[in-house]
PDB file of N, CA and C in Angstrom:
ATOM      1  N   UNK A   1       0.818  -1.190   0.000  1.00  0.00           N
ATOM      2  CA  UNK A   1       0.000   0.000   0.000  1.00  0.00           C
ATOM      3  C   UNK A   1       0.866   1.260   0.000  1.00  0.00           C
ATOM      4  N   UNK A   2       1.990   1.084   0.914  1.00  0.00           N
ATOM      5  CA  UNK A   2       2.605   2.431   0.243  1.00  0.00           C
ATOM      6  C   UNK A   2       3.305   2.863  -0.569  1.00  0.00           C
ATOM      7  N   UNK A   3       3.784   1.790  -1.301  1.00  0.00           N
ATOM      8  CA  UNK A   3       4.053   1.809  -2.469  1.00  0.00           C
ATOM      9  C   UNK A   3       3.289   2.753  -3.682  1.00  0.00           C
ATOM     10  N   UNK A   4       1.995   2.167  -3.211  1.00  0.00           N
ATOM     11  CA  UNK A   4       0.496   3.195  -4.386  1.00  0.00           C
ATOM     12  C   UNK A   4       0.726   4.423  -4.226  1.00  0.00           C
ATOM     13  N   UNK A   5       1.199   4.606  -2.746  1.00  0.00           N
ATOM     14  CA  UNK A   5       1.309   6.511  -2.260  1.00  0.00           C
ATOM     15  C   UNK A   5       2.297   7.085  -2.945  1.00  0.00           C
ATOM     16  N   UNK A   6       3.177   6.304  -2.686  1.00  0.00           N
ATOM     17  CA  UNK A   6       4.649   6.714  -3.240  1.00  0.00           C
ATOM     18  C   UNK A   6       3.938   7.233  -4.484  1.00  0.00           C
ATOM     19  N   UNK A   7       3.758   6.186  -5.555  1.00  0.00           N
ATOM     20  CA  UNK A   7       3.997   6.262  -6.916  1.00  0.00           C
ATOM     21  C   UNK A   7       2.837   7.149  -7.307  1.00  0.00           C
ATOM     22  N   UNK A   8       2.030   7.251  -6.618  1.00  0.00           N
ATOM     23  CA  UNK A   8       0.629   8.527  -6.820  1.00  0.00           C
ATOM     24  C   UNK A   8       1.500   9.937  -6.578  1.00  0.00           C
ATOM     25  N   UNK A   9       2.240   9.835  -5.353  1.00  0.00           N
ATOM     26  CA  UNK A   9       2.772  11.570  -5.102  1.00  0.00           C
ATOM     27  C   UNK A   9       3.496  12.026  -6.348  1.00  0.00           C
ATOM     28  N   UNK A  10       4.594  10.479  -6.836  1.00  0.00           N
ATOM     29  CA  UNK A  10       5.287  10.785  -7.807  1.00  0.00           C
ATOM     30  C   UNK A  10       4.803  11.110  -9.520  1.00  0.00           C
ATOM     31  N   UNK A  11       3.889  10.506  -9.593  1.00  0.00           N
ATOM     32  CA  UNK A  11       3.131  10.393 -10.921  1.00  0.00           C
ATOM     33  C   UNK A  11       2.755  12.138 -11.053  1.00  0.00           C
ATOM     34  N   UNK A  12       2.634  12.700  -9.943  1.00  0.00           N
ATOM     35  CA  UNK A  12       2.035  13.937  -9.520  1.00  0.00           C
ATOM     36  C   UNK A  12       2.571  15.171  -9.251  1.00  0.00           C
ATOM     37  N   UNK A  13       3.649  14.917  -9.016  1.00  0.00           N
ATOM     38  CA  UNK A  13       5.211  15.656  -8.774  1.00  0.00           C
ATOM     39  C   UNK A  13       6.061  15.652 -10.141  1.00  0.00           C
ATOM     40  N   UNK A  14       5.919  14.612 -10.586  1.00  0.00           N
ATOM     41  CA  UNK A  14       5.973  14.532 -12.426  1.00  0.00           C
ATOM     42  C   UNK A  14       5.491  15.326 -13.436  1.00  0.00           C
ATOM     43  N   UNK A  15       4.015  15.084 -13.286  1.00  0.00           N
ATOM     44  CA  UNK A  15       2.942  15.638 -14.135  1.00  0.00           C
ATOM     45  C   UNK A  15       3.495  17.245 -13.775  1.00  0.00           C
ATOM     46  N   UNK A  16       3.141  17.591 -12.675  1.00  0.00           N
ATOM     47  CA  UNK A  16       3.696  19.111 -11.926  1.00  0.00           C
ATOM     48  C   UNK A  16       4.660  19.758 -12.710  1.00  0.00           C
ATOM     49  N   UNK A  17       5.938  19.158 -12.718  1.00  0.00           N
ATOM     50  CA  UNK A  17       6.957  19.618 -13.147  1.00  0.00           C
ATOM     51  C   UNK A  17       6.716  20.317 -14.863  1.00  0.00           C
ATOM     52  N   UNK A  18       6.502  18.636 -15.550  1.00  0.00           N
ATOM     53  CA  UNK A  18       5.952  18.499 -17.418  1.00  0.00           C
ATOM     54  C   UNK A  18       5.169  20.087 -17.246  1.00  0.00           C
ATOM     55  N   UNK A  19       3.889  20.064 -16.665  1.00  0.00           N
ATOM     56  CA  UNK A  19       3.159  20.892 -16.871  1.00  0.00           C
ATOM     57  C   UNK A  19       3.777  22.635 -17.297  1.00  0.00           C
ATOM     58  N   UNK A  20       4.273  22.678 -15.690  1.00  0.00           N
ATOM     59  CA  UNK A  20       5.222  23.592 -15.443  1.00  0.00           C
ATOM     60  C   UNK A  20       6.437  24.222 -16.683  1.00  0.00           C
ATOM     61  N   UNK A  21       6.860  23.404 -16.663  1.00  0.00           N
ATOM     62  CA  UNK A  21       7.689  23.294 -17.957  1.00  0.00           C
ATOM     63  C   UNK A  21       7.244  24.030 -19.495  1.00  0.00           C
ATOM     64  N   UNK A  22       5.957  23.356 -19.690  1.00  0.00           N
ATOM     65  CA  UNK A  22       5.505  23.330 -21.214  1.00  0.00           C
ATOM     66  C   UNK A  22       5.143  24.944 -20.793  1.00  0.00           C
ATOM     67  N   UNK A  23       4.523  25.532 -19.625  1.00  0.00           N
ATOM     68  CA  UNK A  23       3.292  26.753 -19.771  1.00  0.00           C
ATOM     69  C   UNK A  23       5.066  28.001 -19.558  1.00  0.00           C
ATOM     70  N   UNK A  24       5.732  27.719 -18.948  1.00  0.00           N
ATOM     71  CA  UNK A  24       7.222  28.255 -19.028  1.00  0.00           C
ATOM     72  C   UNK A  24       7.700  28.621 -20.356  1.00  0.00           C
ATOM     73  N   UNK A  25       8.014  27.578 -20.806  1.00  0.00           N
ATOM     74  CA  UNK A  25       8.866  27.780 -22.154  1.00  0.00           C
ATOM     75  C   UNK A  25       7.907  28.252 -23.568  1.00  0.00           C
ATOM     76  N   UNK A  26       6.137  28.098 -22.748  1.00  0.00           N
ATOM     77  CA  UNK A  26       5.269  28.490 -23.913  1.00  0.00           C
ATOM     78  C   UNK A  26       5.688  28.008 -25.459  1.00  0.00           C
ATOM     79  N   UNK A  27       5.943  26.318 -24.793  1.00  0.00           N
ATOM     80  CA  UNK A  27       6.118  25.756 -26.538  1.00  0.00           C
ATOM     81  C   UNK A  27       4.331  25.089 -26.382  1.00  0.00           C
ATOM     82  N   UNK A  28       3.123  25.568 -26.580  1.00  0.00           N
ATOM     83  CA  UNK A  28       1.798  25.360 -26.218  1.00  0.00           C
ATOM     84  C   UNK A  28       1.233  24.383 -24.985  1.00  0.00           C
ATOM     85  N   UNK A  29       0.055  24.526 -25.194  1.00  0.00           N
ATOM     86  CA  UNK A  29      -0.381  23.978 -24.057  1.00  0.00           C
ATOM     87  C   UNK A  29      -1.892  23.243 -24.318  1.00  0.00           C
ATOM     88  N   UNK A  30      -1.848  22.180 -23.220  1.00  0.00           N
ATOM     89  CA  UNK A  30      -3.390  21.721 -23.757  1.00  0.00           C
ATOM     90  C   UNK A  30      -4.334  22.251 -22.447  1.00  0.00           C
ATOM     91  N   UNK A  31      -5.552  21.449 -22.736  1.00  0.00           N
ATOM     92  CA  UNK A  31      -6.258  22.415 -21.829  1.00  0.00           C
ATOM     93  C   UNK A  31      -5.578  22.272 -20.050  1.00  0.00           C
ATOM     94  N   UNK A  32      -5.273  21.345 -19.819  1.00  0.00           N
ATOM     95  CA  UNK A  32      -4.946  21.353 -18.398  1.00  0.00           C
ATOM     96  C   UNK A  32      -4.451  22.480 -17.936  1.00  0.00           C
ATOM     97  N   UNK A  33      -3.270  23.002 -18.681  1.00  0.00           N
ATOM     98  CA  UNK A  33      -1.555  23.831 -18.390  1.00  0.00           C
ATOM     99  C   UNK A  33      -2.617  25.230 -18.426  1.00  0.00           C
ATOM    100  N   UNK A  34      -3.653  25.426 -19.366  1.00  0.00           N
ATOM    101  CA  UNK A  34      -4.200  26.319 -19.389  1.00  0.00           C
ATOM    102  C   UNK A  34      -5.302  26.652 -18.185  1.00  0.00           C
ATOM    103  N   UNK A  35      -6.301  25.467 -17.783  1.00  0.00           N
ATOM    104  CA  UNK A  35      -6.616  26.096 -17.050  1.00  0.00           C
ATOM    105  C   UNK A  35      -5.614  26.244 -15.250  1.00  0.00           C
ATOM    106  N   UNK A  36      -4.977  25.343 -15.431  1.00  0.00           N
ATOM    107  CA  UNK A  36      -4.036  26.067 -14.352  1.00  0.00           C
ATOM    108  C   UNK A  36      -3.403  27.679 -14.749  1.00  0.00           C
ATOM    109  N   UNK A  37      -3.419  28.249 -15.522  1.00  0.00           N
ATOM    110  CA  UNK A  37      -3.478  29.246 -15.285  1.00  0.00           C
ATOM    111  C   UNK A  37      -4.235  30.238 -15.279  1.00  0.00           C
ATOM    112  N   UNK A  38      -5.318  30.102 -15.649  1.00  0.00           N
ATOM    113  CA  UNK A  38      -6.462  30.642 -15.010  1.00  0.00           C
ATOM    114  C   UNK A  38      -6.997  30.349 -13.490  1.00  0.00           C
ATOM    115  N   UNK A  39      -6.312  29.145 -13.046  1.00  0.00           N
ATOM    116  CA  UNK A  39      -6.887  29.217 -11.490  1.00  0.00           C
ATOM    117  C   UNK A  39      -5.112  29.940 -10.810  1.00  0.00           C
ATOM    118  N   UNK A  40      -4.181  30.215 -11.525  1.00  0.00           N
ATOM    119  CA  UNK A  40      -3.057  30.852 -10.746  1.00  0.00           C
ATOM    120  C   UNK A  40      -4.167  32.575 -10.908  1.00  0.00           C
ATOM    121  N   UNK A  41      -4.561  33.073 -11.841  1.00  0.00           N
ATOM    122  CA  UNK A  41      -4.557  34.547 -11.962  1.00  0.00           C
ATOM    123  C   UNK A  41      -5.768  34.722 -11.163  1.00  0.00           C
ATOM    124  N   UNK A  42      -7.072  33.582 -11.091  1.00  0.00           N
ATOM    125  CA  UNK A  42      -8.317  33.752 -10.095  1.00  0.00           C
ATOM    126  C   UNK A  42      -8.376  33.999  -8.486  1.00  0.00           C
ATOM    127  N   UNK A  43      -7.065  32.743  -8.667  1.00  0.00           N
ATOM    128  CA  UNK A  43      -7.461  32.825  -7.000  1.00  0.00           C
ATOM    129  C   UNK A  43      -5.691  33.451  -6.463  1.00  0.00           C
ATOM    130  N   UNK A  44      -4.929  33.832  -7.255  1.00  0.00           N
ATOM    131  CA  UNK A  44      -3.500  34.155  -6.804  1.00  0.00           C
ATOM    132  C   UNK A  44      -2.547  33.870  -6.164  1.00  0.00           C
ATOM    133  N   UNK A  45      -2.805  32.017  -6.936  1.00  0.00           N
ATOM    134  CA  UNK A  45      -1.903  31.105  -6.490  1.00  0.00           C
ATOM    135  C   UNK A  45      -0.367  31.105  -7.198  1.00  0.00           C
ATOM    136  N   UNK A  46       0.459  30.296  -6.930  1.00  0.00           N
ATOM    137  CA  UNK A  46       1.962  30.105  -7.589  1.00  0.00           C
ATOM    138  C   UNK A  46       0.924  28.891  -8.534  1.00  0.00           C
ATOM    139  N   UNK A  47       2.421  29.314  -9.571  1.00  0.00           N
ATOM    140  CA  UNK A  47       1.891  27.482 -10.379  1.00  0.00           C
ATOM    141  C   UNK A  47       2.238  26.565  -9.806  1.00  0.00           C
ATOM    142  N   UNK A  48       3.331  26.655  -8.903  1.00  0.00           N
ATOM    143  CA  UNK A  48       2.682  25.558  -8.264  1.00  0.00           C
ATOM    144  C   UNK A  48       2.183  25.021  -7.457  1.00  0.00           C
ATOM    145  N   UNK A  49       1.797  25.758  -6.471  1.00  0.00           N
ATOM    146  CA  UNK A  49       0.364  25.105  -5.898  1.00  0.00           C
ATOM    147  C   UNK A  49      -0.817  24.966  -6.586  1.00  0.00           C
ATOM    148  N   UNK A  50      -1.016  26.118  -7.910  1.00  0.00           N
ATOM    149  CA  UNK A  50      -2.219  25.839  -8.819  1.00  0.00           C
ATOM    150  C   UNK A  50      -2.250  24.005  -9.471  1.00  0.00           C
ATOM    151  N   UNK A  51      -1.055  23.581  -9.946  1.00  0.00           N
ATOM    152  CA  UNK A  51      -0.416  22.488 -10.521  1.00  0.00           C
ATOM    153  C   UNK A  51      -0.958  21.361  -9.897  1.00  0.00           C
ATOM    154  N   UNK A  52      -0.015  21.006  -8.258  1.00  0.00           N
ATOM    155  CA  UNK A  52      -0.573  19.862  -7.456  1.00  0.00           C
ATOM    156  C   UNK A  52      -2.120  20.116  -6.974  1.00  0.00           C
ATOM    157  N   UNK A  53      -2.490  21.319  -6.644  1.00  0.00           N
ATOM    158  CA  UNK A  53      -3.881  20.996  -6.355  1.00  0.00           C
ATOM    159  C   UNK A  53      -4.629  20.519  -7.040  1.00  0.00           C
ATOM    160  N   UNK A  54      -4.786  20.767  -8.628  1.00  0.00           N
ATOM    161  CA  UNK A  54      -5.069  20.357  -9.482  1.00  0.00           C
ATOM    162  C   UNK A  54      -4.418  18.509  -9.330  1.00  0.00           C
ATOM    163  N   UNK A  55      -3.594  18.802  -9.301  1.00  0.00           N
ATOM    164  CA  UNK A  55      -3.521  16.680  -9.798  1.00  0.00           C
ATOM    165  C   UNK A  55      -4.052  16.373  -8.978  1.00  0.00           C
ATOM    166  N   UNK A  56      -4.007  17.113  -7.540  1.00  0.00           N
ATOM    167  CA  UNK A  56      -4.963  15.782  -6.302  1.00  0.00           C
ATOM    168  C   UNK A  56      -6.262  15.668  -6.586  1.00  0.00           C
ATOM    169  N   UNK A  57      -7.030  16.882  -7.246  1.00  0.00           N
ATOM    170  CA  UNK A  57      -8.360  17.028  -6.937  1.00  0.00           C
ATOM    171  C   UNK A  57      -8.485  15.935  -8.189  1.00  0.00           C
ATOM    172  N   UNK A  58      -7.918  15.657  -9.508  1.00  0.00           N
ATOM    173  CA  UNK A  58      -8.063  15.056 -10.443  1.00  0.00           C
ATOM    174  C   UNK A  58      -7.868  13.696 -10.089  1.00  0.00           C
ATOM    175  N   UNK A  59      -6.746  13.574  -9.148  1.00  0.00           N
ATOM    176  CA  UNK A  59      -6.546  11.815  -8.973  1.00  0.00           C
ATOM    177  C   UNK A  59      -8.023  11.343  -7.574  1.00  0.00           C
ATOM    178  N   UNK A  60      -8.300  12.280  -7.075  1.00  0.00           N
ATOM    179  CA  UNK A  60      -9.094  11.820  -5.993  1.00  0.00           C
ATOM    180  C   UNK A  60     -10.820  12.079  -6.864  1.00  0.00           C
ATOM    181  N   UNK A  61     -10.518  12.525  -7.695  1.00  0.00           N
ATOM    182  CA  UNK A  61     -12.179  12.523  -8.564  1.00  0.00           C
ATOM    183  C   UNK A  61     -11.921  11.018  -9.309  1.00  0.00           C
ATOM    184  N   UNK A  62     -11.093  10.792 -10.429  1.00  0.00           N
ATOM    185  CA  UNK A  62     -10.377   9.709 -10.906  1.00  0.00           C
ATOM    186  C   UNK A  62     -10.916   8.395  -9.702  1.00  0.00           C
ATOM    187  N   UNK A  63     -10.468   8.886  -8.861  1.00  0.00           N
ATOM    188  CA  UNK A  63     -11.369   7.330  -7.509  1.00  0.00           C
ATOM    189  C   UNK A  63     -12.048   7.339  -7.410  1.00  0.00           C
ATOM    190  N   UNK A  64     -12.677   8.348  -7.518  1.00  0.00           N
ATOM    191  CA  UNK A  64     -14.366   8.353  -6.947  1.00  0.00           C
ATOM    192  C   UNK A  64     -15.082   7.849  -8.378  1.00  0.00           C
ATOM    193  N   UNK A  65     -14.923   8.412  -9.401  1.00  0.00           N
ATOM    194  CA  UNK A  65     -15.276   7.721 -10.592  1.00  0.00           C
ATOM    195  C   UNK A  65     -14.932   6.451 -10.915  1.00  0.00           C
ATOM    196  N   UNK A  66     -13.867   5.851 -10.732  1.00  0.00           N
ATOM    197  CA  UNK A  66     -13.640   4.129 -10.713  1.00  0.00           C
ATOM    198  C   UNK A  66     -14.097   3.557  -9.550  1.00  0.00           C
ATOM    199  N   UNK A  67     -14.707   3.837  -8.831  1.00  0.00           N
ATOM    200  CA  UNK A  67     -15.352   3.310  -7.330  1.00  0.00           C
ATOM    201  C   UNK A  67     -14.115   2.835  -6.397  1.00  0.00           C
ATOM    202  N   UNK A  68     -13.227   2.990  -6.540  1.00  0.00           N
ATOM    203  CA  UNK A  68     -11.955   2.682  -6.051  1.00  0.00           C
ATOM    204  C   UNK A  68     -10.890   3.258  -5.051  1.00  0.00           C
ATOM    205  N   UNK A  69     -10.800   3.191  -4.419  1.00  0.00           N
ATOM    206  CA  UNK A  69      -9.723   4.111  -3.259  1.00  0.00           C
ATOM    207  C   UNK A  69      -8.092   3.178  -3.472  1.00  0.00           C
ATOM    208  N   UNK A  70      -7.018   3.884  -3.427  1.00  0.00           N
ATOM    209  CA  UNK A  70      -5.439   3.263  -3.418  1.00  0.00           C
ATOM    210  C   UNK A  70      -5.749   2.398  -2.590  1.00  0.00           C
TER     211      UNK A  70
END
């Protein structure tokens, strides 16, 4: 089981970074990178806290939609 944690924080800390990266160097973006930045300029977050909040709320909807918990 903690193994799942591990590799969830990391999958997530990953994604974070990629994201980060692409909306940085503005070589485009798909919708995700975008609306993280619309929730950095709404609520006047960093990207990255806009970033991980975003993956948790996505991986913990992601469970709730597969009926599934780690």
């Amino acid at each position: 089981m903690k193994k799942t944690y591990l590799y969830t924080f990391l999958g997530i800390t990953l994604n974070a970074i990629e994201n980060s990266m692409t909306i940085v160097t503005n070589l485009g973006s798909i919708l995700w990178p975008a609306s993280i930045v619309n929730m950095m300029h709404a609520f006047g977050w960093t990207m990255c806290a806009s970033i991980f909040t975003e993956g948790i709320v996505i991986s913990f909807l992601t469970m709730i939609l597969e009926r599934r918990m780690l």
